[in-house]
C-alpha atoms as a PDB file:
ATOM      1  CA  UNK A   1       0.000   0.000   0.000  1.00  0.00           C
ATOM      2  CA  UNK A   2       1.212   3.391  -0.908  1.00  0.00           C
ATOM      3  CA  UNK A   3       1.881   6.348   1.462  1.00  0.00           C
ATOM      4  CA  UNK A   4      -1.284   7.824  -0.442  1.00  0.00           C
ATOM      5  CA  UNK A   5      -3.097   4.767   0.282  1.00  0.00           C
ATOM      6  CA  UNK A   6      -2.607   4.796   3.689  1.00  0.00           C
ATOM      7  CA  UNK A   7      -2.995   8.663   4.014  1.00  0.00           C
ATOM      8  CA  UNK A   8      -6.785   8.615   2.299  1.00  0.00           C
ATOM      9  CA  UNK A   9      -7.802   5.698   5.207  1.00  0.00           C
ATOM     10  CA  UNK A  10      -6.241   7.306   7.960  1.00  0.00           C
ATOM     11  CA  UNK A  11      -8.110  11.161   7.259  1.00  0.00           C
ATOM     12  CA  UNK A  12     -11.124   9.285   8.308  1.00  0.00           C
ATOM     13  CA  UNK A  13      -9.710   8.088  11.393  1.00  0.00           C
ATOM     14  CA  UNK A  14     -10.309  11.637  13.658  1.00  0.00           C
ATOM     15  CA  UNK A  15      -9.887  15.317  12.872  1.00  0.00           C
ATOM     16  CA  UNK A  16      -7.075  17.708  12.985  1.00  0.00           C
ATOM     17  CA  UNK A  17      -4.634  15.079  11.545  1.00  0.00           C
ATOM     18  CA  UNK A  18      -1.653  16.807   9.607  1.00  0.00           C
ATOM     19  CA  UNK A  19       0.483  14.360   7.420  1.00  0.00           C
ATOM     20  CA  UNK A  20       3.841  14.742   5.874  1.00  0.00           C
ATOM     21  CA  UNK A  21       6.606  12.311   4.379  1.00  0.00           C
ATOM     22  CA  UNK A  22       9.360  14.977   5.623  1.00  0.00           C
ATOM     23  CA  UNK A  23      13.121  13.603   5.923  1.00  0.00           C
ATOM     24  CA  UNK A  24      11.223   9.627   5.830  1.00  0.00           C
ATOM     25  CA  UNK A  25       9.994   7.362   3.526  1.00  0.00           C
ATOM     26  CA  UNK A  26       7.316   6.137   5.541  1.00  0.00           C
ATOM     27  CA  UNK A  27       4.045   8.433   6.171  1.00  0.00           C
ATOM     28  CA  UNK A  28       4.550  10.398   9.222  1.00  0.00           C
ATOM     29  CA  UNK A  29       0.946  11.691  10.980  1.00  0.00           C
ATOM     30  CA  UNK A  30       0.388  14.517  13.704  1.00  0.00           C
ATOM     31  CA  UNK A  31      -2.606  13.548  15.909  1.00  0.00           C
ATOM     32  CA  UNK A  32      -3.753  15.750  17.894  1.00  0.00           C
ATOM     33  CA  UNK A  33      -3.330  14.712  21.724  1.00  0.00           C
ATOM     34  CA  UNK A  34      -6.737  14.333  22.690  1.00  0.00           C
ATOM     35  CA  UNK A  35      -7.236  11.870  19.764  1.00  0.00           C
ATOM     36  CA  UNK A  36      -3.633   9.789  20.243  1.00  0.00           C
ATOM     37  CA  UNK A  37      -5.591   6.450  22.627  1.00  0.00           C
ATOM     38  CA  UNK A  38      -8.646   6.550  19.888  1.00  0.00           C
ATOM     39  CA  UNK A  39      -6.546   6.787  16.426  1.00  0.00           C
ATOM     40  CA  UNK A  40      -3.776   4.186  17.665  1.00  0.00           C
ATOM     41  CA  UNK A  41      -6.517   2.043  18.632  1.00  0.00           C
ATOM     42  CA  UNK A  42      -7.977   2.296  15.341  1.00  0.00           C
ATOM     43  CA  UNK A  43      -4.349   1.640  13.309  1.00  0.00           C
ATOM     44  CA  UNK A  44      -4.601  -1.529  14.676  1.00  0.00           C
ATOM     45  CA  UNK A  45      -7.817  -2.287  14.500  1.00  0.00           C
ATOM     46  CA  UNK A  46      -8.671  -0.693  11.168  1.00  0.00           C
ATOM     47  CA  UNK A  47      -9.010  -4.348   8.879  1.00  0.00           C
ATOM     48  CA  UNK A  48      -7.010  -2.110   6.215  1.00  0.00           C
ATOM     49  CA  UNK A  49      -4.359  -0.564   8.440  1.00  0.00           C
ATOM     50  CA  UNK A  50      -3.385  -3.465  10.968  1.00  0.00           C
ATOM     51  CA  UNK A  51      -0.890  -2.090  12.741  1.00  0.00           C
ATOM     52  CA  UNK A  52      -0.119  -4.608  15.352  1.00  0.00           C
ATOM     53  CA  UNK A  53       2.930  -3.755  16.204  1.00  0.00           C
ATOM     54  CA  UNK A  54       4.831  -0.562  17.805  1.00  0.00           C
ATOM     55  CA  UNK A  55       7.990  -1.683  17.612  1.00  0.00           C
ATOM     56  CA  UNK A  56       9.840   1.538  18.516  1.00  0.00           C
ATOM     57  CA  UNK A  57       8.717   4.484  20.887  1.00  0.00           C
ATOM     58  CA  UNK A  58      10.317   7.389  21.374  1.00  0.00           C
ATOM     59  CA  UNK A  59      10.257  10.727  23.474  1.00  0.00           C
ATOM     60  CA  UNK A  60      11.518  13.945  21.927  1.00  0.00           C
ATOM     61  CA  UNK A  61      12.210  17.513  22.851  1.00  0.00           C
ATOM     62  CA  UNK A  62      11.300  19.835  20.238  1.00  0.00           C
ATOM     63  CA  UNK A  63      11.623  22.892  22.301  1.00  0.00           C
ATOM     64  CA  UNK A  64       9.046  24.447  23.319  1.00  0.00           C
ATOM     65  CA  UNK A  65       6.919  21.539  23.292  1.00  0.00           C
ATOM     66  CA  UNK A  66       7.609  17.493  24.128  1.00  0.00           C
ATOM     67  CA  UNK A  67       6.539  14.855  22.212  1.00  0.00           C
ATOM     68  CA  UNK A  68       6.111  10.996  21.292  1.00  0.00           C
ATOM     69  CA  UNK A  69       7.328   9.425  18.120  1.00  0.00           C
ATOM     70  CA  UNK A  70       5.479   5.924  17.748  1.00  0.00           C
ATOM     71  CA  UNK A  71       6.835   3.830  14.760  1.00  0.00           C
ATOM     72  CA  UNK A  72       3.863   1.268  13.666  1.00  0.00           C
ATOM     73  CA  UNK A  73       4.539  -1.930  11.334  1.00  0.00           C
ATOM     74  CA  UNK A  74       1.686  -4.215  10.231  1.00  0.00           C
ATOM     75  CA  UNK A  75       3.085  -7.629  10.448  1.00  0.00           C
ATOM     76  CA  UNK A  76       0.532  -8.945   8.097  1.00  0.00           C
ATOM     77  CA  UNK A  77       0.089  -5.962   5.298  1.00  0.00           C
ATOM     78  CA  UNK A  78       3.878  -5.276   5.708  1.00  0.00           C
ATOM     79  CA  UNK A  79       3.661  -1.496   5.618  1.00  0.00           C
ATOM     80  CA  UNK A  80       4.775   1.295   8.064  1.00  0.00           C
ATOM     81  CA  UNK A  81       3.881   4.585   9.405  1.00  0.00           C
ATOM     82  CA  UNK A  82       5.151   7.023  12.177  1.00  0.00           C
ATOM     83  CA  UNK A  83       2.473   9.108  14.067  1.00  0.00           C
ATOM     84  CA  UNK A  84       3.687  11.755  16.301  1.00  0.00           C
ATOM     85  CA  UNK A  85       2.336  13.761  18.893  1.00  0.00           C
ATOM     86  CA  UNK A  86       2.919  16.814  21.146  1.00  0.00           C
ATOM     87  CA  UNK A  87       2.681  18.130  24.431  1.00  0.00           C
ATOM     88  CA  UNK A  88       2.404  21.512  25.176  1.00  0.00           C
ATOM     89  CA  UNK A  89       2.707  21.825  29.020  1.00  0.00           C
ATOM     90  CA  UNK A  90       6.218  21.165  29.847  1.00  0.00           C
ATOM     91  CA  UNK A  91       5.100  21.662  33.288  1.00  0.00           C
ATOM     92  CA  UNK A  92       2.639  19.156  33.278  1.00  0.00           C
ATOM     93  CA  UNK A  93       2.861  17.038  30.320  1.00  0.00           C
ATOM     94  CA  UNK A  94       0.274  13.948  30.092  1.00  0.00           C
ATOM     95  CA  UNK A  95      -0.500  11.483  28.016  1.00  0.00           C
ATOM     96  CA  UNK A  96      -2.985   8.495  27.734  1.00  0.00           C
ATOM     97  CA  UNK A  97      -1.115   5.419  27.632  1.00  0.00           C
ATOM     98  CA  UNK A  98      -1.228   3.078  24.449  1.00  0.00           C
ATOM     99  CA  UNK A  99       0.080   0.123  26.782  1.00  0.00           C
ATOM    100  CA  UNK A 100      -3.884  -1.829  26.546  1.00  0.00           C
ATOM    101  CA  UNK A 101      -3.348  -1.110  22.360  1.00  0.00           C
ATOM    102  CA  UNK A 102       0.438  -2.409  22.216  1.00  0.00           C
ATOM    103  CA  UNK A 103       2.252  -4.199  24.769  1.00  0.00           C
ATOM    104  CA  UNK A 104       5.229  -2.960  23.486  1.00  0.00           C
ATOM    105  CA  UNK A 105       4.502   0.729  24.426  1.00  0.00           C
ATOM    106  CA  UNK A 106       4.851  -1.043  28.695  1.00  0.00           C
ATOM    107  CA  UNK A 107       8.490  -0.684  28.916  1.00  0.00           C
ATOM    108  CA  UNK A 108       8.848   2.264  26.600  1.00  0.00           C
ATOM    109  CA  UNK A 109       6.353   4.526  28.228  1.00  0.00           C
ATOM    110  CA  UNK A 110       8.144   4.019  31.295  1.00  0.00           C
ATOM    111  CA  UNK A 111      11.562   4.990  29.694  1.00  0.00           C
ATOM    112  CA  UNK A 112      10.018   8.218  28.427  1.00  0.00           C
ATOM    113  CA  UNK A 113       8.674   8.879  31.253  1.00  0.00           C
ATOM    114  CA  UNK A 114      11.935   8.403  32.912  1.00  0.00           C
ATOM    115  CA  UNK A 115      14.148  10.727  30.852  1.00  0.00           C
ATOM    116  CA  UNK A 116      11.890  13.234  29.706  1.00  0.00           C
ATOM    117  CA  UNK A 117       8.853  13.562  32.480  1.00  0.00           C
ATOM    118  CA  UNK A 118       5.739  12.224  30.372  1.00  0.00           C
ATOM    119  CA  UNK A 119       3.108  10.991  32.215  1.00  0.00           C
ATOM    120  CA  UNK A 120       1.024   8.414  30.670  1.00  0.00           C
ATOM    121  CA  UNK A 121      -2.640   8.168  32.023  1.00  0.00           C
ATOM    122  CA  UNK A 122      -3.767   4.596  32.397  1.00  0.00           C
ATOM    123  CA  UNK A 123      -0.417   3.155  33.025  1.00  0.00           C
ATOM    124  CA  UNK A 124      -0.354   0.117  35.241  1.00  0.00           C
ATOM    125  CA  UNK A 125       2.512   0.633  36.646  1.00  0.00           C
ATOM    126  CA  UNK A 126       4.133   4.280  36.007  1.00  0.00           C
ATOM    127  CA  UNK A 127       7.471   4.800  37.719  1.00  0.00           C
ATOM    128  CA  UNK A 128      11.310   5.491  37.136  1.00  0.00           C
ATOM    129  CA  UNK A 129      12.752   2.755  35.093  1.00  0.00           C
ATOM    130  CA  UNK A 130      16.337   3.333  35.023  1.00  0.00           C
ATOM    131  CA  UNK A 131      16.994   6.259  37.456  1.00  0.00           C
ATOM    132  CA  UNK A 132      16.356   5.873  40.971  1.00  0.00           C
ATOM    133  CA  UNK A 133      13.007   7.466  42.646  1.00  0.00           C
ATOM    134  CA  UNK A 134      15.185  10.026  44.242  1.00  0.00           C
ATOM    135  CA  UNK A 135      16.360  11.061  40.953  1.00  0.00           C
ATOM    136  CA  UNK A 136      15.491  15.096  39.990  1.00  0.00           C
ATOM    137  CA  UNK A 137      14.772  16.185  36.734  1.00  0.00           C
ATOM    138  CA  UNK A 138      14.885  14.532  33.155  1.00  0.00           C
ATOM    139  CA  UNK A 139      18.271  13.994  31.844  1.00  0.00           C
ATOM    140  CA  UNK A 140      17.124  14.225  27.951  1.00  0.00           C
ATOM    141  CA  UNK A 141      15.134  17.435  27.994  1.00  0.00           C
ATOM    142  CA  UNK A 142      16.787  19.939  26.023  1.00  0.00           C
ATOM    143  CA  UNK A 143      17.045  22.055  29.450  1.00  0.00           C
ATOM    144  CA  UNK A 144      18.228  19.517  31.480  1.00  0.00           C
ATOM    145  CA  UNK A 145      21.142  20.972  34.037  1.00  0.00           C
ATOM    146  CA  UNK A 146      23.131  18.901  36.088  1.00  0.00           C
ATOM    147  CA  UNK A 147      26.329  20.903  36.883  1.00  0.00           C
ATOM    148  CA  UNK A 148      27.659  17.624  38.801  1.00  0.00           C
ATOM    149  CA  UNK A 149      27.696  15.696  35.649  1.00  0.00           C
ATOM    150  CA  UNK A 150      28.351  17.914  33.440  1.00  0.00           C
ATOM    151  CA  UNK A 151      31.228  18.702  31.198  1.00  0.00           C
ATOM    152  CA  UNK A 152      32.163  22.048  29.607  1.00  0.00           C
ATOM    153  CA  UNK A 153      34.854  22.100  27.204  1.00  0.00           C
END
């Protein structure tokens, strides 16, 4: 299925969904955060989609705003697409958890929570993965300090 294909099916999916093939050969879609839980669940459910498998989930800083990069595969139609999507509120910044869609997203949501300080409603088990609990801050945020650690050339 083409990038086109896959764009036409998704539209229908929600609202407010921006798409672009920018620096990636596989279709790349914005969803809005209050959609993320119903469009992923949807991607894998959709009988022409499939995507069954998040096999790579990433946090990112984009300065001012945070964000989740979820790479999709479907095992059976053998085609791929990246949906991302952003958090304003660095304060604050939430959201729902994809862990009931893929169980793959378990063990990543807890390492972006970890380094960069999403929470992810509906976790099961939401706590510091590789830092300890005593641990301040989030080490990959683009304004991440930690004079102890740090080196200056």
């Amino acid at each position: 299925m083409t990038n086109e294909d896959l764009q036409n099916i998704i539209t229908s999916l929600g609202t407010d969904l921006e798409f672009t093939t920018e620096a990636s050969e596989f279709l790349n879609v914005i969803v809005p955060k209050k959609q993320l839980h119903s469009i992923c669940s949807q991607l894998k459910s959709h009988p022409e989609l499939k995507f069954d498998y998040a096999f790579c989930i990433t946090g990112m800083d984009w300065v001012p705003a945070l964000g989740v990069i979820y790479h999709l595969n479907s095992t059976e139609l053998k085609h791929e697409i990246v949906v991302k999507v952003m958090v304003e509120d660095r304060e604050n910044p939430t959201l729902d958890s994809v862990h009931d869609i893929w169980q793959t997203a378990d063990f990543h949501e807890l390492e972006i929570f970890d380094f960069f300080g999403i929470k992810f409603n509906n976790h099961p088990k939401l706590r510091r993965l590789f830092l300890t609990p005593e641990w301040e801050g989030f080490p990959l945020r683009k304004d991440y300090v930690d004079e102890a650690n740090m080196i200056i050339k």
